[in-house]
N, C-alpha and C. Protein backbone atom coordinates (compact mmCIF):
# COMPACT_ATOMS: atom_id res chain seq x y z
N UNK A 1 9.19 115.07 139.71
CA UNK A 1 8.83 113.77 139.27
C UNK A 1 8.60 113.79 137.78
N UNK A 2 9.14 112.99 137.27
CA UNK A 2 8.79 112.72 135.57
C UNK A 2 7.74 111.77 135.47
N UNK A 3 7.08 111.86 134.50
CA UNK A 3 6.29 110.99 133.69
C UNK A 3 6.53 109.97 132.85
N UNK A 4 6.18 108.52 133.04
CA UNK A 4 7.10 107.62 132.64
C UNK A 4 6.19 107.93 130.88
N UNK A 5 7.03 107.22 129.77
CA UNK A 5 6.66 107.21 128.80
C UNK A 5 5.47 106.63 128.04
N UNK A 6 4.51 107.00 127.20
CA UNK A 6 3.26 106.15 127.15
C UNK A 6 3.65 104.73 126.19
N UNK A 7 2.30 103.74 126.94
CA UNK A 7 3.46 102.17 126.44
C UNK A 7 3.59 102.02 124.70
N UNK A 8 4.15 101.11 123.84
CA UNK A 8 4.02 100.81 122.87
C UNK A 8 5.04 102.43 122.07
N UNK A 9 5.60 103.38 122.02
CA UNK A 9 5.87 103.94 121.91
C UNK A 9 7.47 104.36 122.62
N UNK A 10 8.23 104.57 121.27
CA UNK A 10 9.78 104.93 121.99
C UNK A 10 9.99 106.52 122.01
N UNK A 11 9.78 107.17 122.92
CA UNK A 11 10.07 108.68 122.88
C UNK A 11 11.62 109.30 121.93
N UNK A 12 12.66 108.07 121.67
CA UNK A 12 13.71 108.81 120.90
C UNK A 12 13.56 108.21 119.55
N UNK A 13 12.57 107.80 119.01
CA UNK A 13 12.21 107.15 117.86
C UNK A 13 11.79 108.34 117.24
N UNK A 14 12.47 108.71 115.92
CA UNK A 14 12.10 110.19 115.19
C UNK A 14 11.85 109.56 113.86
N UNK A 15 10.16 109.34 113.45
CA UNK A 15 9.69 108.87 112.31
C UNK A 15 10.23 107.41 112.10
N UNK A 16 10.59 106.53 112.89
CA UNK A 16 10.79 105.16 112.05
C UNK A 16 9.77 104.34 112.80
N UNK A 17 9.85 103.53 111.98
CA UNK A 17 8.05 102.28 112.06
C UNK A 17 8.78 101.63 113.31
N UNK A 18 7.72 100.76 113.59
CA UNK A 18 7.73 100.03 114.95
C UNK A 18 8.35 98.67 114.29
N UNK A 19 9.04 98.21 115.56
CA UNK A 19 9.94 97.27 114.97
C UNK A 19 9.23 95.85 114.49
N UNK A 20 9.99 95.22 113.48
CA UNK A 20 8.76 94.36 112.48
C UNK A 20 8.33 94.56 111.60
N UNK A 21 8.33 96.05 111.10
CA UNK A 21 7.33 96.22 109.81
C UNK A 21 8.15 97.04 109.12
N UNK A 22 7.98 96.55 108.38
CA UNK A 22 8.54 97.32 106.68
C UNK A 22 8.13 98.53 106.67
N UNK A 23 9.05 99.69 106.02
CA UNK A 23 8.76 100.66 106.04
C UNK A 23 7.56 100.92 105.04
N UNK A 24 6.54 101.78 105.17
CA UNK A 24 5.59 102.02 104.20
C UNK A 24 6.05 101.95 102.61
N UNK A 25 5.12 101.42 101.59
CA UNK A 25 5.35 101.44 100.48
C UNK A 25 6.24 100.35 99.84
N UNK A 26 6.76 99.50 100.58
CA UNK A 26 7.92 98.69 100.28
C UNK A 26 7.33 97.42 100.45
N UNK A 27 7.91 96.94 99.96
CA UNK A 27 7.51 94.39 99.76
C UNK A 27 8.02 94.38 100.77
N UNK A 28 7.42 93.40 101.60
CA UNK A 28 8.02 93.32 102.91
C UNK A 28 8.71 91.69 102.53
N UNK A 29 9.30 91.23 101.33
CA UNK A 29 9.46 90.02 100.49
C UNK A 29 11.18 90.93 99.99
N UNK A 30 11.10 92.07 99.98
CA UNK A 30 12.29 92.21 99.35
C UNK A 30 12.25 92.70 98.03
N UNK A 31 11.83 92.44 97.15
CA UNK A 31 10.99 92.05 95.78
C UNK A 31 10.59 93.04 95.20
N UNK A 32 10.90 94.07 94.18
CA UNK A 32 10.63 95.46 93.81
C UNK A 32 9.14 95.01 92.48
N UNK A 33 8.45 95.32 92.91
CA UNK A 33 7.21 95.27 91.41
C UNK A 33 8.23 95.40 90.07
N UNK A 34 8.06 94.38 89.12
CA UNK A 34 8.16 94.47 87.72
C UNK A 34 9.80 93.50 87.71
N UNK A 35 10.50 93.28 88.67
CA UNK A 35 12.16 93.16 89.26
C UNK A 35 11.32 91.66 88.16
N UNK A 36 12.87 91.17 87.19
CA UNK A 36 12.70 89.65 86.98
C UNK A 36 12.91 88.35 88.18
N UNK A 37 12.11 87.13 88.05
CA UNK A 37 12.51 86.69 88.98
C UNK A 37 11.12 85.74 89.40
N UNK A 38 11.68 85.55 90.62
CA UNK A 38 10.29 84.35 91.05
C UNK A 38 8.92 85.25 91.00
N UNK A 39 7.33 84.64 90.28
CA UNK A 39 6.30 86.17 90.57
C UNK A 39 6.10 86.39 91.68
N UNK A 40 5.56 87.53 92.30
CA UNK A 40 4.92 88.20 92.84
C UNK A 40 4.34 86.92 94.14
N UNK A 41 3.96 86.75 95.42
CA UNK A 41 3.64 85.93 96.46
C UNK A 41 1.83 86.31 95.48
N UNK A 42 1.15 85.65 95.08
CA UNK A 42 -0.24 85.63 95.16
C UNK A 42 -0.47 85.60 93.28
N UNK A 43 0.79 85.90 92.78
CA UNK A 43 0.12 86.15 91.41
C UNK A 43 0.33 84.52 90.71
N UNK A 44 -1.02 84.18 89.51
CA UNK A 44 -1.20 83.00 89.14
C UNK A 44 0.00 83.13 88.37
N UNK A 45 0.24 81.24 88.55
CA UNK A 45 1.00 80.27 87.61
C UNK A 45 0.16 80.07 86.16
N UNK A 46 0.85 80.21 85.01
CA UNK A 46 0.57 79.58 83.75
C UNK A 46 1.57 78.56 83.79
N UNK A 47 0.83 77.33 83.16
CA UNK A 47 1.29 76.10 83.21
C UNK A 47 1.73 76.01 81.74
N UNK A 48 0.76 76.35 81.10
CA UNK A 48 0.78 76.24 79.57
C UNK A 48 2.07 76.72 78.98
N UNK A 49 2.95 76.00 78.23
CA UNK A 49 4.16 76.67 77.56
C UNK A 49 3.28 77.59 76.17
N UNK A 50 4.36 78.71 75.81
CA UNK A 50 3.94 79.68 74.82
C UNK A 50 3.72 78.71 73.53
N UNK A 51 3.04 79.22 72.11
CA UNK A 51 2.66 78.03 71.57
C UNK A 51 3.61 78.13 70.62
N UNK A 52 4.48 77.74 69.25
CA UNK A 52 5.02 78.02 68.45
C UNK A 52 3.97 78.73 67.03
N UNK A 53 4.90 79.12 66.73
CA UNK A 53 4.47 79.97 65.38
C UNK A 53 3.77 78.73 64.26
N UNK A 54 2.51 79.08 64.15
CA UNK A 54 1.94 77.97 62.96
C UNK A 54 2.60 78.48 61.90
N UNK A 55 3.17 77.30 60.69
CA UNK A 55 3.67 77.31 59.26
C UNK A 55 2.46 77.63 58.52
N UNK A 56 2.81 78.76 57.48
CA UNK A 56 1.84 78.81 56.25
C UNK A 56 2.11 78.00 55.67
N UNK A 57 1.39 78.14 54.59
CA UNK A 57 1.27 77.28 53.34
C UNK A 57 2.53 77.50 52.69
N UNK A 58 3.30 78.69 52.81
CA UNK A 58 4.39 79.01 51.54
C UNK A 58 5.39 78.25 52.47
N UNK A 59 5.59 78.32 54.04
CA UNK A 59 6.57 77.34 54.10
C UNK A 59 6.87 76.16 53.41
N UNK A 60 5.63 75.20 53.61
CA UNK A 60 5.02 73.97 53.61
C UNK A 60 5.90 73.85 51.70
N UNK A 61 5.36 74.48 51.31
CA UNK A 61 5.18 74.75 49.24
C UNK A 61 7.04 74.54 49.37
N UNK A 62 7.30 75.68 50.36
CA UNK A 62 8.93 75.33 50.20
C UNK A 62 10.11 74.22 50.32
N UNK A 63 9.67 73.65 51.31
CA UNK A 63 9.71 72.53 51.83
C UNK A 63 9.76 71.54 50.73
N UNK A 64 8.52 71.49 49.78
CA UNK A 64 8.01 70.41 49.22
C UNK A 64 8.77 70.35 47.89
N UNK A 65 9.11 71.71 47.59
CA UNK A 65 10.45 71.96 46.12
C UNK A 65 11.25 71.62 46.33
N UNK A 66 11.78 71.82 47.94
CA UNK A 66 13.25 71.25 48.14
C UNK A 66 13.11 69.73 48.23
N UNK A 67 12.23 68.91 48.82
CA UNK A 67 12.21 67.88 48.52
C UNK A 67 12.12 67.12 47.25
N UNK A 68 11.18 67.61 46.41
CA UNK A 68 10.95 67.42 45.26
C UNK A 68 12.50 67.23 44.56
N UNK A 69 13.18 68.70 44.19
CA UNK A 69 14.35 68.98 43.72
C UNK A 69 15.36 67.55 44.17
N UNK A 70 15.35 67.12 45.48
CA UNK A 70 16.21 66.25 45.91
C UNK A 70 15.98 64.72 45.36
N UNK A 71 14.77 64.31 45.02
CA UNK A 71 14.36 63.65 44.74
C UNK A 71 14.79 63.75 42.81
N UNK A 72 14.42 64.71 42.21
CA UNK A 72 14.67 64.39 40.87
C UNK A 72 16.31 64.59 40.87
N UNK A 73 17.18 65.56 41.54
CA UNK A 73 17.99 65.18 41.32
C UNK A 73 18.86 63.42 41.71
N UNK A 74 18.33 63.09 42.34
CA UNK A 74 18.55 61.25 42.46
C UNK A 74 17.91 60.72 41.32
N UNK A 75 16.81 60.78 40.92
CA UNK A 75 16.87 59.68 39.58
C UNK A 75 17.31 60.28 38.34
N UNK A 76 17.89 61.28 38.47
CA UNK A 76 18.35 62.14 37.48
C UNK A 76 20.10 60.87 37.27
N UNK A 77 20.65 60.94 38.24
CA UNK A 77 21.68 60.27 38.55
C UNK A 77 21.82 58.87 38.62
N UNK A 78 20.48 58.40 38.80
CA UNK A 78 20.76 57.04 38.99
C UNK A 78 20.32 56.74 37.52
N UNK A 79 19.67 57.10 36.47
CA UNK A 79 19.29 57.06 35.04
C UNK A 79 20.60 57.52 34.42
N UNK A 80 21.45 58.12 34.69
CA UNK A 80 22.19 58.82 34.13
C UNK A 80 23.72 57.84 34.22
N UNK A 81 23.88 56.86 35.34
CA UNK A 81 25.17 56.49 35.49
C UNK A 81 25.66 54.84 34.68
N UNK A 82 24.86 54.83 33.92
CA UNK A 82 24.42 53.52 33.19
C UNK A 82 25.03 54.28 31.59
N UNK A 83 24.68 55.35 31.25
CA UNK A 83 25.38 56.07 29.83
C UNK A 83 26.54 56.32 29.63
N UNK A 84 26.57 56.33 28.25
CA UNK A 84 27.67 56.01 27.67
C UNK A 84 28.72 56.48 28.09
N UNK A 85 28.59 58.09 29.07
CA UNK A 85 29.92 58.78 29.53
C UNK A 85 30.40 58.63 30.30
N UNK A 86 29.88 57.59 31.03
CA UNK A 86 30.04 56.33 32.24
C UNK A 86 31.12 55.25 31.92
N UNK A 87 31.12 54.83 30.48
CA UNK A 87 31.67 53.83 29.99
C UNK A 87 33.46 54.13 30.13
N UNK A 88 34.40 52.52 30.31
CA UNK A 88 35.32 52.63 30.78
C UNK A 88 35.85 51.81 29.76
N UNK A 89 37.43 51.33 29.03
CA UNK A 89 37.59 50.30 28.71
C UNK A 89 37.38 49.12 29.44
N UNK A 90 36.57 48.29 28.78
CA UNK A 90 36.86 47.00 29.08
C UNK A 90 35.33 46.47 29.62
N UNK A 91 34.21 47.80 29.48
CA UNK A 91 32.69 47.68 30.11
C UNK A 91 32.32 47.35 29.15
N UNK A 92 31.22 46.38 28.93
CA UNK A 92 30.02 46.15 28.07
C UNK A 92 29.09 46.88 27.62
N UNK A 93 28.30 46.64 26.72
CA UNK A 93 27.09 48.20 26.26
C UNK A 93 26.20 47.47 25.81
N UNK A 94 24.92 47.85 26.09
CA UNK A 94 24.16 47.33 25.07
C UNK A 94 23.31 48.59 24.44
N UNK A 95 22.59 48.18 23.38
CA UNK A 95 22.31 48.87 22.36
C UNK A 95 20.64 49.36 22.32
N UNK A 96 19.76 50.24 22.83
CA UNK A 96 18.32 49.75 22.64
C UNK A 96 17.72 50.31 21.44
N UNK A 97 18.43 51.30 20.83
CA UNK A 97 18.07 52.09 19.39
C UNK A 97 19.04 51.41 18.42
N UNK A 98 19.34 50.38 17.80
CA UNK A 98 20.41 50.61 16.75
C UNK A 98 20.06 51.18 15.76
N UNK A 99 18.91 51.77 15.25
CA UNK A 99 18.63 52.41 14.11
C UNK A 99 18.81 53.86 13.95
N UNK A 100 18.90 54.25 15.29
CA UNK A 100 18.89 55.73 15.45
C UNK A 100 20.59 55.69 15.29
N UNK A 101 20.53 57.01 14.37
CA UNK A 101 22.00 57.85 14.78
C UNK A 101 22.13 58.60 15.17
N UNK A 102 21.43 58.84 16.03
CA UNK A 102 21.59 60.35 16.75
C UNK A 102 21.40 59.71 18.00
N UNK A 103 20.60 58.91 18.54
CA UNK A 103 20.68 58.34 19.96
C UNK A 103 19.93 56.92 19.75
N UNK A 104 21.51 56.18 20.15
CA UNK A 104 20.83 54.75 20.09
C UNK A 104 21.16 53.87 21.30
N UNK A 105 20.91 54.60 22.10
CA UNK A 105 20.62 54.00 23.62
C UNK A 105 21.50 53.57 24.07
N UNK A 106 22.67 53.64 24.10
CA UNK A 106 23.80 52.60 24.74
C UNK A 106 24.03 52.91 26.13
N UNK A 107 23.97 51.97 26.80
CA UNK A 107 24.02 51.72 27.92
C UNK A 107 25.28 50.78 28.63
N UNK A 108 25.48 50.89 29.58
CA UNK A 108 26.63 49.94 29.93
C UNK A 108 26.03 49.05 31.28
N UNK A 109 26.09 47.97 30.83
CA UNK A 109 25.29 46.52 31.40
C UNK A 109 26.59 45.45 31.47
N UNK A 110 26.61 44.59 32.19
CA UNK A 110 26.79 43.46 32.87
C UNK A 110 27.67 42.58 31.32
N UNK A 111 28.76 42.42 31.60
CA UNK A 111 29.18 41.23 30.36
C UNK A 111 28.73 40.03 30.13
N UNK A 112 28.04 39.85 31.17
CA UNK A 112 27.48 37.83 31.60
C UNK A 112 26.05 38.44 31.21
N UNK A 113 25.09 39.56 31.02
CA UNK A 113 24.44 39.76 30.37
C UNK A 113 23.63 39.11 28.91
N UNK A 114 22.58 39.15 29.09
CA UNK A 114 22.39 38.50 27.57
C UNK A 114 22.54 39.93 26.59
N UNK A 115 22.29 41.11 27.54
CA UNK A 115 22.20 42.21 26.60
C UNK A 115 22.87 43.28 26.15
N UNK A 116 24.47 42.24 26.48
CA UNK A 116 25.47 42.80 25.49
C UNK A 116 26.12 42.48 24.40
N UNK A 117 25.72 43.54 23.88
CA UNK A 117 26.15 43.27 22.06
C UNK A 117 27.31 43.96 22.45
N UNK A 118 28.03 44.84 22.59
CA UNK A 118 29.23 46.05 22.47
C UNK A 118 30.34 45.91 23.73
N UNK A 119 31.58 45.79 23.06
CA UNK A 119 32.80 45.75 24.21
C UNK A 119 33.24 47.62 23.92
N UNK A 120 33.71 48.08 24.81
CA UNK A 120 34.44 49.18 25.17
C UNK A 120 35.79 48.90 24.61
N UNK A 121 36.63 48.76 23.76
CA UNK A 121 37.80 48.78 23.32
C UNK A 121 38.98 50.02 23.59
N UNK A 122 38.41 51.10 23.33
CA UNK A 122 39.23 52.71 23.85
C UNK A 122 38.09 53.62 24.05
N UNK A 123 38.92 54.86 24.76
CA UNK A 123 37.72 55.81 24.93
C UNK A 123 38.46 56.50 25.00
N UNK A 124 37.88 57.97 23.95
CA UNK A 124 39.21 58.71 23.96
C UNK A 124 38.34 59.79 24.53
N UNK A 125 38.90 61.03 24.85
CA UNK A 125 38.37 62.68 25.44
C UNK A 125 38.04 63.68 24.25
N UNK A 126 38.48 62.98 23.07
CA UNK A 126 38.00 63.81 21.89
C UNK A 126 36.86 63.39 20.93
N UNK A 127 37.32 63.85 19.81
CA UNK A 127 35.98 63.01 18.67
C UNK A 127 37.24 63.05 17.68
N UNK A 128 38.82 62.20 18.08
CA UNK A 128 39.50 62.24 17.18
C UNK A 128 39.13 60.91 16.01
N UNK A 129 38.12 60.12 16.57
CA UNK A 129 37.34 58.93 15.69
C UNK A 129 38.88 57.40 15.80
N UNK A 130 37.74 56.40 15.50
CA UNK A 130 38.46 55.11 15.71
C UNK A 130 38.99 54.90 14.33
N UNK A 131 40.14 53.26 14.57
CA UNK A 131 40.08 52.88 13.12
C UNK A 131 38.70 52.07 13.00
N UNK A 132 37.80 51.95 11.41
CA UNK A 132 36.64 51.61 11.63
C UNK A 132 37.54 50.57 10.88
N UNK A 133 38.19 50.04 10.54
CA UNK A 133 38.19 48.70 10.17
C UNK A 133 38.32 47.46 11.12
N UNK A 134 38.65 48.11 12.36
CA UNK A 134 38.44 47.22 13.75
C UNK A 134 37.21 47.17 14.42
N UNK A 135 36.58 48.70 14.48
CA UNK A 135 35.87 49.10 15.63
C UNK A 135 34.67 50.04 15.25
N UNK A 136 33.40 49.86 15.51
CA UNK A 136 31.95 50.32 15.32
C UNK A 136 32.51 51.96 16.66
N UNK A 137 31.76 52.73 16.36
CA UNK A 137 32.63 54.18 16.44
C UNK A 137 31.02 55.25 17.22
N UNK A 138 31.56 55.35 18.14
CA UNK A 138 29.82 56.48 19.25
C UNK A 138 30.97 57.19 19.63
N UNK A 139 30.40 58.84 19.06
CA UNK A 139 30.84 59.86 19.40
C UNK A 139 29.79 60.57 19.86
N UNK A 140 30.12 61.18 20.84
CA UNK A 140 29.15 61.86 21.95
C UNK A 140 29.84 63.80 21.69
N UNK A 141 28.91 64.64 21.73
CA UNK A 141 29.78 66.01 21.41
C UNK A 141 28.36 66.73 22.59
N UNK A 142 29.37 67.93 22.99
CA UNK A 142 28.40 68.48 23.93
C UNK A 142 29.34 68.99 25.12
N UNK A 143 28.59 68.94 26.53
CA UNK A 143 29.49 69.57 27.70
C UNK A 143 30.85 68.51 27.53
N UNK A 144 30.60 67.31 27.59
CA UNK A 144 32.23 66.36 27.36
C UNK A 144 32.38 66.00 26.06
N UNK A 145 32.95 66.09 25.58
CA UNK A 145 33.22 64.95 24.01
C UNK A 145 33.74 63.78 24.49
N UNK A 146 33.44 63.06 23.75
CA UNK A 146 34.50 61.59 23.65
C UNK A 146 33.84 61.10 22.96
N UNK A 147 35.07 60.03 22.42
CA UNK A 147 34.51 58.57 21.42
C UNK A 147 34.85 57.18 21.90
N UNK A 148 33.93 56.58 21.79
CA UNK A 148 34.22 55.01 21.85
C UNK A 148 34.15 54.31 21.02
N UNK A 149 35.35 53.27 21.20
CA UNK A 149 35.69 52.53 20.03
C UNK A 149 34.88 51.38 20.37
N UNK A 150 33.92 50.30 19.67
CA UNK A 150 33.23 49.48 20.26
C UNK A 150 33.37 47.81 19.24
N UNK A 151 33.67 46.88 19.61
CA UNK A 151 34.14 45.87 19.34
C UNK A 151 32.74 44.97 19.42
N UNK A 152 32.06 43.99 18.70
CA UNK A 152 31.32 43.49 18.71
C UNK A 152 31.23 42.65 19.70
N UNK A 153 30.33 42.16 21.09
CA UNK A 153 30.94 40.99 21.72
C UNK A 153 29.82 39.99 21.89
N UNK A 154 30.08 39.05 22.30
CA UNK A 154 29.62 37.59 22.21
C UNK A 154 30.26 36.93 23.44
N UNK A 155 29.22 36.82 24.56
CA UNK A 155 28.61 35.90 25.70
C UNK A 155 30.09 34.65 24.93
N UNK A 156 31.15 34.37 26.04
CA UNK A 156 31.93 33.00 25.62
C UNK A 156 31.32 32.23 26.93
């Protein structure tokens, strides 16, 4: 007569766990510690996003040159497109220095203007000079040369 086997127990079972359970040491989730991925069954949620990097001051300073810079270069340009090296035949000028010879303000303004005294007659790329028996004579010398020949004008 044999002895039947004791219960809960498989007599040809050599070291493996009872059926259902994960072998010792192992996630019974699948899930290796440290593995990327969904966390851990029990470990807390942070809600909070990471924070960004606060700006120093030297950003800020940098920032404020480049703005700056952008800024003078615009009224640098918008002061600048009214002068004489602007001037075209056939534009008006007016005059705010006539006493100066070295800089007497000429500007190029509006012909229906009250505050043009000066017609644009030629404009040459040199300082080869006008005839002055026609034409009042602004030579400009520097990064461009040129001369303008300038004709007296009068509002018809």
């Amino acid at each position: 007569m044999t002895t039947p086997p004791p219960q809960g127990q498989n007599p040809f079972a050599q070291g493996q766990q009872p059926y259902g359970q994960p072998p010792q040491g192992q996630n019974p989730y699948g899930q290796q510690p440290g593995q990327p991925g969904f966390p851990q069954q029990g470990a807390p949620y942070d809600p909070v996003p990471p924070q960004r990097p606060k700006r120093g001051i030297k950003q800020y300073l940098r920032i404020a040159v480049i703005v700056f810079a952008v800024i003078a270069a615009g009224v640098g340009w918008i002061a600048s497109r009214d002068d004489a090296n602007t001037a075209k035949v056939g534009d008006c000028m007016s005059i705010s220095n006539p006493e100066s010879t070295t800089d007497p303000g000429l500007e190029v303004v509006d012909c229906s203007s009250s505050k043009a005294k000066y017609k644009v007659e030629e404009k040459k790329s040199d300082n080869s000079g006008c005839d002055r028996t026609k034409y009042s004579e602004y030579t400009e010398t520097g990064k461009n040369d040129f001369t303008l020949c300038l004709s007296e004008y009068s509002a018809k």
